[in-house]
PDB file of N, CA and C in Angstrom:
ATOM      1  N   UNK A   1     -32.400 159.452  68.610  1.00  0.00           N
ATOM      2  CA  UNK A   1     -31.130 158.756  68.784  1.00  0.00           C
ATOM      3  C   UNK A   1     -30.940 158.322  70.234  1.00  0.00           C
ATOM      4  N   UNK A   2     -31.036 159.246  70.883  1.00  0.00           N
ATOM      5  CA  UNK A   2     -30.396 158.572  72.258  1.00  0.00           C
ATOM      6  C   UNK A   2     -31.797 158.452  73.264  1.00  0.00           C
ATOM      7  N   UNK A   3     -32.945 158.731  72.565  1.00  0.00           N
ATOM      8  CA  UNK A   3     -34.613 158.647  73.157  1.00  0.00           C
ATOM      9  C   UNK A   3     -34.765 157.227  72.752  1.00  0.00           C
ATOM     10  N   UNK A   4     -33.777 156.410  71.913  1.00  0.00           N
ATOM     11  CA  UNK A   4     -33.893 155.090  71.126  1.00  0.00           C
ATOM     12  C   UNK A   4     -33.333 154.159  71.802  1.00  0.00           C
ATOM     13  N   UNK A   5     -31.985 154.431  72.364  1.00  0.00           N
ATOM     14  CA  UNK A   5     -31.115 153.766  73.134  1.00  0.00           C
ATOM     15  C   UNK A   5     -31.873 152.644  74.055  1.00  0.00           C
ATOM     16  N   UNK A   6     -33.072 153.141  74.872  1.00  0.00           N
ATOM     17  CA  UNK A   6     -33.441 152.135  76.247  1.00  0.00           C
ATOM     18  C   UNK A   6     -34.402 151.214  74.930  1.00  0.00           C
ATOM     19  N   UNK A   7     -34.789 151.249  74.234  1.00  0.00           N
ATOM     20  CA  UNK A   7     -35.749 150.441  73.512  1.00  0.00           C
ATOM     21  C   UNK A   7     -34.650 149.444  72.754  1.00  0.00           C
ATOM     22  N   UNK A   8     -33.142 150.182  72.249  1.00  0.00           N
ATOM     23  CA  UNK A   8     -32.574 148.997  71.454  1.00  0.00           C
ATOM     24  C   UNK A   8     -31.981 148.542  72.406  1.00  0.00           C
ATOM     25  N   UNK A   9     -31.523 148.693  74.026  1.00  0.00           N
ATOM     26  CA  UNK A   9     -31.179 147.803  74.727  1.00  0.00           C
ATOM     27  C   UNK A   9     -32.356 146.839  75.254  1.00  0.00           C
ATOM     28  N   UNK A  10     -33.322 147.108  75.476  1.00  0.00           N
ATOM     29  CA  UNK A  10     -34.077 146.146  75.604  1.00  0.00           C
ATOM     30  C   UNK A  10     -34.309 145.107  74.872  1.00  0.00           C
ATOM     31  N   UNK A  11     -34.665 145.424  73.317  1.00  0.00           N
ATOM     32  CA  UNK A  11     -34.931 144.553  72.080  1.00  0.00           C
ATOM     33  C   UNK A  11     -33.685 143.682  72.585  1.00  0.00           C
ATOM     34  N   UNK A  12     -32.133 144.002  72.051  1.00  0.00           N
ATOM     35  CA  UNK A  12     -31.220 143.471  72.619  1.00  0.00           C
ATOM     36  C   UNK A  12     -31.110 142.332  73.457  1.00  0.00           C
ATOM     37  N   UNK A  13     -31.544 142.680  75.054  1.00  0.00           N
ATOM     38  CA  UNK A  13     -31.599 142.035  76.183  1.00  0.00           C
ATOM     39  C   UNK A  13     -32.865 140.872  76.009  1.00  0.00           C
ATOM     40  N   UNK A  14     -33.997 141.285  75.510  1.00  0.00           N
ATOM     41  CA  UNK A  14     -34.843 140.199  74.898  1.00  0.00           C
ATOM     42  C   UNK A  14     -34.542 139.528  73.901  1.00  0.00           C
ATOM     43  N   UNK A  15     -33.872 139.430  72.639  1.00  0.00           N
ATOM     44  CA  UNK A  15     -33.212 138.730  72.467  1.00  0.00           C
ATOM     45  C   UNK A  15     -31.921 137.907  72.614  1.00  0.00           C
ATOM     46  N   UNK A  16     -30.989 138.281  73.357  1.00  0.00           N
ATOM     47  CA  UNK A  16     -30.468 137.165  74.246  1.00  0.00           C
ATOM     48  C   UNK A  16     -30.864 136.537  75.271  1.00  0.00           C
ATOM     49  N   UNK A  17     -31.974 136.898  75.759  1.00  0.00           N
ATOM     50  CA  UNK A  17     -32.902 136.076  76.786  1.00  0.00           C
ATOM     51  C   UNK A  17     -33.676 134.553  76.222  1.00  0.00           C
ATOM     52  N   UNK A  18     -33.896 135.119  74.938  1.00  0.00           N
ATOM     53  CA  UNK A  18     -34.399 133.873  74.217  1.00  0.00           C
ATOM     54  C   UNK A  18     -32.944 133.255  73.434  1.00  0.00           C
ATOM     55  N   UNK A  19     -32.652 133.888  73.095  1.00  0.00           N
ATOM     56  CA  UNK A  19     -31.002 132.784  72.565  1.00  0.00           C
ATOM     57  C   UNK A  19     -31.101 131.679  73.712  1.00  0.00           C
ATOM     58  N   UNK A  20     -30.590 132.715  75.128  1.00  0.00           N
ATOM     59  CA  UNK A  20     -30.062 131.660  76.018  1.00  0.00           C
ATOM     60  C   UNK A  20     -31.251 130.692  76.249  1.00  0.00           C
ATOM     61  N   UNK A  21     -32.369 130.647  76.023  1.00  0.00           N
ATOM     62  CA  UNK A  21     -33.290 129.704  76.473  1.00  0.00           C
ATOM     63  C   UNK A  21     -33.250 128.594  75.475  1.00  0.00           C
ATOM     64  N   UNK A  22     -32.767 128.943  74.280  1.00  0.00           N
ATOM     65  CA  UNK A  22     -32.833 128.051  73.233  1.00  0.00           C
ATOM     66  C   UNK A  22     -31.441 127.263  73.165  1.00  0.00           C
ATOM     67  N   UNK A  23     -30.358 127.688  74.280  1.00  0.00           N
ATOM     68  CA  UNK A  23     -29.244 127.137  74.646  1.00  0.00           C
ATOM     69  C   UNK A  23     -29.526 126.347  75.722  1.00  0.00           C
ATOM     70  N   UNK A  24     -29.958 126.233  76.534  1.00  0.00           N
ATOM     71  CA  UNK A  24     -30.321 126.067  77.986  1.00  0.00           C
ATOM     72  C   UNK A  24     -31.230 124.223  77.330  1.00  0.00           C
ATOM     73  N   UNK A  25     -32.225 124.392  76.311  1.00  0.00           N
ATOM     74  CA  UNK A  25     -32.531 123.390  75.790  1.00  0.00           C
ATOM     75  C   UNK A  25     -31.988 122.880  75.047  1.00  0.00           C
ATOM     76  N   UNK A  26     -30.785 123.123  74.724  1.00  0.00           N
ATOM     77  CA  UNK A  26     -30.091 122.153  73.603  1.00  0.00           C
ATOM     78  C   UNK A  26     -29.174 121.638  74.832  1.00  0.00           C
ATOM     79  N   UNK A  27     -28.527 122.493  75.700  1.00  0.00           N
ATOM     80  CA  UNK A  27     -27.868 121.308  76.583  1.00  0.00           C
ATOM     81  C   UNK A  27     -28.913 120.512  77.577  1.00  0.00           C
ATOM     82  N   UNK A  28     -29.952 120.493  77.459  1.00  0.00           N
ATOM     83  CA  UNK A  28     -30.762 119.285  78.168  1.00  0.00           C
ATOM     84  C   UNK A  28     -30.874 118.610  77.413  1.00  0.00           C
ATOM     85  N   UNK A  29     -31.136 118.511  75.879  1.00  0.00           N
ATOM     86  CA  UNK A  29     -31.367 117.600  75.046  1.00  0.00           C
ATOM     87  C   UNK A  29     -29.910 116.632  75.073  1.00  0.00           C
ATOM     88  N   UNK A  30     -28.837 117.872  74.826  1.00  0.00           N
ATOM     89  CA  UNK A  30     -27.349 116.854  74.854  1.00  0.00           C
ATOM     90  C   UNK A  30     -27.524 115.586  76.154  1.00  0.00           C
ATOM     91  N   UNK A  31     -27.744 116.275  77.463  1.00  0.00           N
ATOM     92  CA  UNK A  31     -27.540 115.394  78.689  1.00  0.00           C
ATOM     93  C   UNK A  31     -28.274 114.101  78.782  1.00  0.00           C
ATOM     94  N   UNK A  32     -29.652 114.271  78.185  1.00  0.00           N
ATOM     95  CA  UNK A  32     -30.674 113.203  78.081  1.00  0.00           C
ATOM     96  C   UNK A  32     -29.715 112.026  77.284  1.00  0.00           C
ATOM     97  N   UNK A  33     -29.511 113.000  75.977  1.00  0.00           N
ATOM     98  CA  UNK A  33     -28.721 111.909  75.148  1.00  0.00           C
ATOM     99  C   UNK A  33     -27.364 111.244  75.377  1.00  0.00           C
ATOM    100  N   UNK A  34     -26.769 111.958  76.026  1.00  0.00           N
ATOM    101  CA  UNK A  34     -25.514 111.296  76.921  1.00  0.00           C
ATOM    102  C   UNK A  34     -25.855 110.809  77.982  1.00  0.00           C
ATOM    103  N   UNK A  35     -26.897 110.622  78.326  1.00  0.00           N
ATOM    104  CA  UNK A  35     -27.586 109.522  80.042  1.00  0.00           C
ATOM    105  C   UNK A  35     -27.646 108.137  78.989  1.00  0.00           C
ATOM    106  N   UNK A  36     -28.735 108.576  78.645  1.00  0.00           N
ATOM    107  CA  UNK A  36     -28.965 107.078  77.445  1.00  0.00           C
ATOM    108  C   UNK A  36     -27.586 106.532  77.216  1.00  0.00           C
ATOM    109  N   UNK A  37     -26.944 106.931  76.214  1.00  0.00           N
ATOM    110  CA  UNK A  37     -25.604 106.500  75.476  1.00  0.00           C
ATOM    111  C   UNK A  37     -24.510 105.567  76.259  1.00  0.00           C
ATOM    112  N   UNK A  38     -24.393 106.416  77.597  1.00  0.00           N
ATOM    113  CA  UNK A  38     -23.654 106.044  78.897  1.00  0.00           C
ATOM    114  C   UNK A  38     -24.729 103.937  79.105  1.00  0.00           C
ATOM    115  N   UNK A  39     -25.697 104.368  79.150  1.00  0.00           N
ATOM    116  CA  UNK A  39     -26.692 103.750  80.311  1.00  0.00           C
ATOM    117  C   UNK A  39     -26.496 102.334  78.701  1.00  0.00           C
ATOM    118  N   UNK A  40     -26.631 102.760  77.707  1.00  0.00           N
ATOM    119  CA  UNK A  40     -26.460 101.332  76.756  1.00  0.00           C
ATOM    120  C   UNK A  40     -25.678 101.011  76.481  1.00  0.00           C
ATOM    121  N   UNK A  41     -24.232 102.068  76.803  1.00  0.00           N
ATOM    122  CA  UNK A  41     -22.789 101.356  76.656  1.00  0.00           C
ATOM    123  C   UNK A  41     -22.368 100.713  77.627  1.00  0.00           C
ATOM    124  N   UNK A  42     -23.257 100.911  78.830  1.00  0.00           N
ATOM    125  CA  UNK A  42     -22.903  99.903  79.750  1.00  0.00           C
ATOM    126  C   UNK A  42     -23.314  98.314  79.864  1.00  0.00           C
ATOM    127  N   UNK A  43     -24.765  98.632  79.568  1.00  0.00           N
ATOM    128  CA  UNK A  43     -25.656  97.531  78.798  1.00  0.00           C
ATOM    129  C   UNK A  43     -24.393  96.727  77.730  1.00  0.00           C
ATOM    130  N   UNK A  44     -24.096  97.256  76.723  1.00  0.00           N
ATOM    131  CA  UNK A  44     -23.470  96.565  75.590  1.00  0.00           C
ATOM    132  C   UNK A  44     -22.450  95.895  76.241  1.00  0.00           C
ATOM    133  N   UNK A  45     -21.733  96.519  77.076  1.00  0.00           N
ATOM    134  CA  UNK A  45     -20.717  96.187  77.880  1.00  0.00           C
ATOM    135  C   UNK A  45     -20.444  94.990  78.692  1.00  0.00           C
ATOM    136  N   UNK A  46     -21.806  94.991  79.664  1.00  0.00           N
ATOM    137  CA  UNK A  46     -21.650  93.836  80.485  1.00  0.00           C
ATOM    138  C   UNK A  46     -22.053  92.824  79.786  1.00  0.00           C
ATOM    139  N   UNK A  47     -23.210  92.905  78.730  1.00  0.00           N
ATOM    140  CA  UNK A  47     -22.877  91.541  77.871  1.00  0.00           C
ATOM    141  C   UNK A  47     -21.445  90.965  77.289  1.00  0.00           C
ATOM    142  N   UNK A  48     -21.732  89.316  77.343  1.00  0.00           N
ATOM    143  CA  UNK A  48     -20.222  88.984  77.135  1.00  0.00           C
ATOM    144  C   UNK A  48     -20.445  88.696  75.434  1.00  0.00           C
ATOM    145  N   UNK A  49     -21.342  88.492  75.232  1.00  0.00           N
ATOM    146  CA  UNK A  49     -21.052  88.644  73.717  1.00  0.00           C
ATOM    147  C   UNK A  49     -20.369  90.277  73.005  1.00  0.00           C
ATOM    148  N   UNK A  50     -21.390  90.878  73.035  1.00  0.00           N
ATOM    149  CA  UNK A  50     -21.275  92.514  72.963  1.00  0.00           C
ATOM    150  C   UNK A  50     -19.577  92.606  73.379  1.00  0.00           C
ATOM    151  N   UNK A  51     -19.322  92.829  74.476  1.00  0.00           N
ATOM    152  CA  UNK A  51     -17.899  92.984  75.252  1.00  0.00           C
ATOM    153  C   UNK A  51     -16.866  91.805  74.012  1.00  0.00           C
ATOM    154  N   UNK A  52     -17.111  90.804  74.167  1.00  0.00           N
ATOM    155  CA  UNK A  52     -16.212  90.371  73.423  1.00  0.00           C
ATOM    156  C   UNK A  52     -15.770  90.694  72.212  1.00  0.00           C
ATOM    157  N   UNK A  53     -17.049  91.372  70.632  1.00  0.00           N
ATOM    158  CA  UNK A  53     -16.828  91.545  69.747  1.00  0.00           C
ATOM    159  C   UNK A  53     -16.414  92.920  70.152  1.00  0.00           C
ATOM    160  N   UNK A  54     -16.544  94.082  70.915  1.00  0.00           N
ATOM    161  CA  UNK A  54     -15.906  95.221  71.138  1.00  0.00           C
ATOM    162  C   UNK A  54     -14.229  95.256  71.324  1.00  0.00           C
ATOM    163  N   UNK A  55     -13.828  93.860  72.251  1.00  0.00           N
ATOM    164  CA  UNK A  55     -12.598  93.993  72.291  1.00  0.00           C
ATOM    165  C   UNK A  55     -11.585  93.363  70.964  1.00  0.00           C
ATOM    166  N   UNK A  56     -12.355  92.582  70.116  1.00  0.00           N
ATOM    167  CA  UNK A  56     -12.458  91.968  69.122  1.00  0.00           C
ATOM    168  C   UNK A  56     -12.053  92.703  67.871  1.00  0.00           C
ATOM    169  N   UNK A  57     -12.808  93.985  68.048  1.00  0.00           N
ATOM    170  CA  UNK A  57     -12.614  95.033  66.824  1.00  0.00           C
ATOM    171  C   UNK A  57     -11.402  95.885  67.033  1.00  0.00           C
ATOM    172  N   UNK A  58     -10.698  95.956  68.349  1.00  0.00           N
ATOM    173  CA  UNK A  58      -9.918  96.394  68.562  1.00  0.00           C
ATOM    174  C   UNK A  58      -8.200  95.774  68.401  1.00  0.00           C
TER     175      UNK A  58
END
């Protein structure tokens, strides 16, 4: 029981070590995809066609 303790805190601590790594890559994946998104809504934007049917739908 308590000869168990340092092994289930470890298991423990190794698995939230890998959680957080598998967090750590989902917000890089988010940022990539919000660089892009940003970077073609601006694109869409400064076109005056694009820009026009945007304000168009509104």
């Amino acid at each position: 029981t308590e000869r168990n303790i340092p092994k289930i805190l470890d298991k423990y601590i190794h698995d939230e070590e890998e959680r957080l790594v598998q967090l750590k890559k989902l917000s890089e994946e988010y940022s990539k995809k919000n660089e892009i998104s940003i970077e073609n809504g601006l694109k869409d934007i400064t076109n005056p066609i694009n820009a026009f049917l945007l304000i168009k739908r509104k």
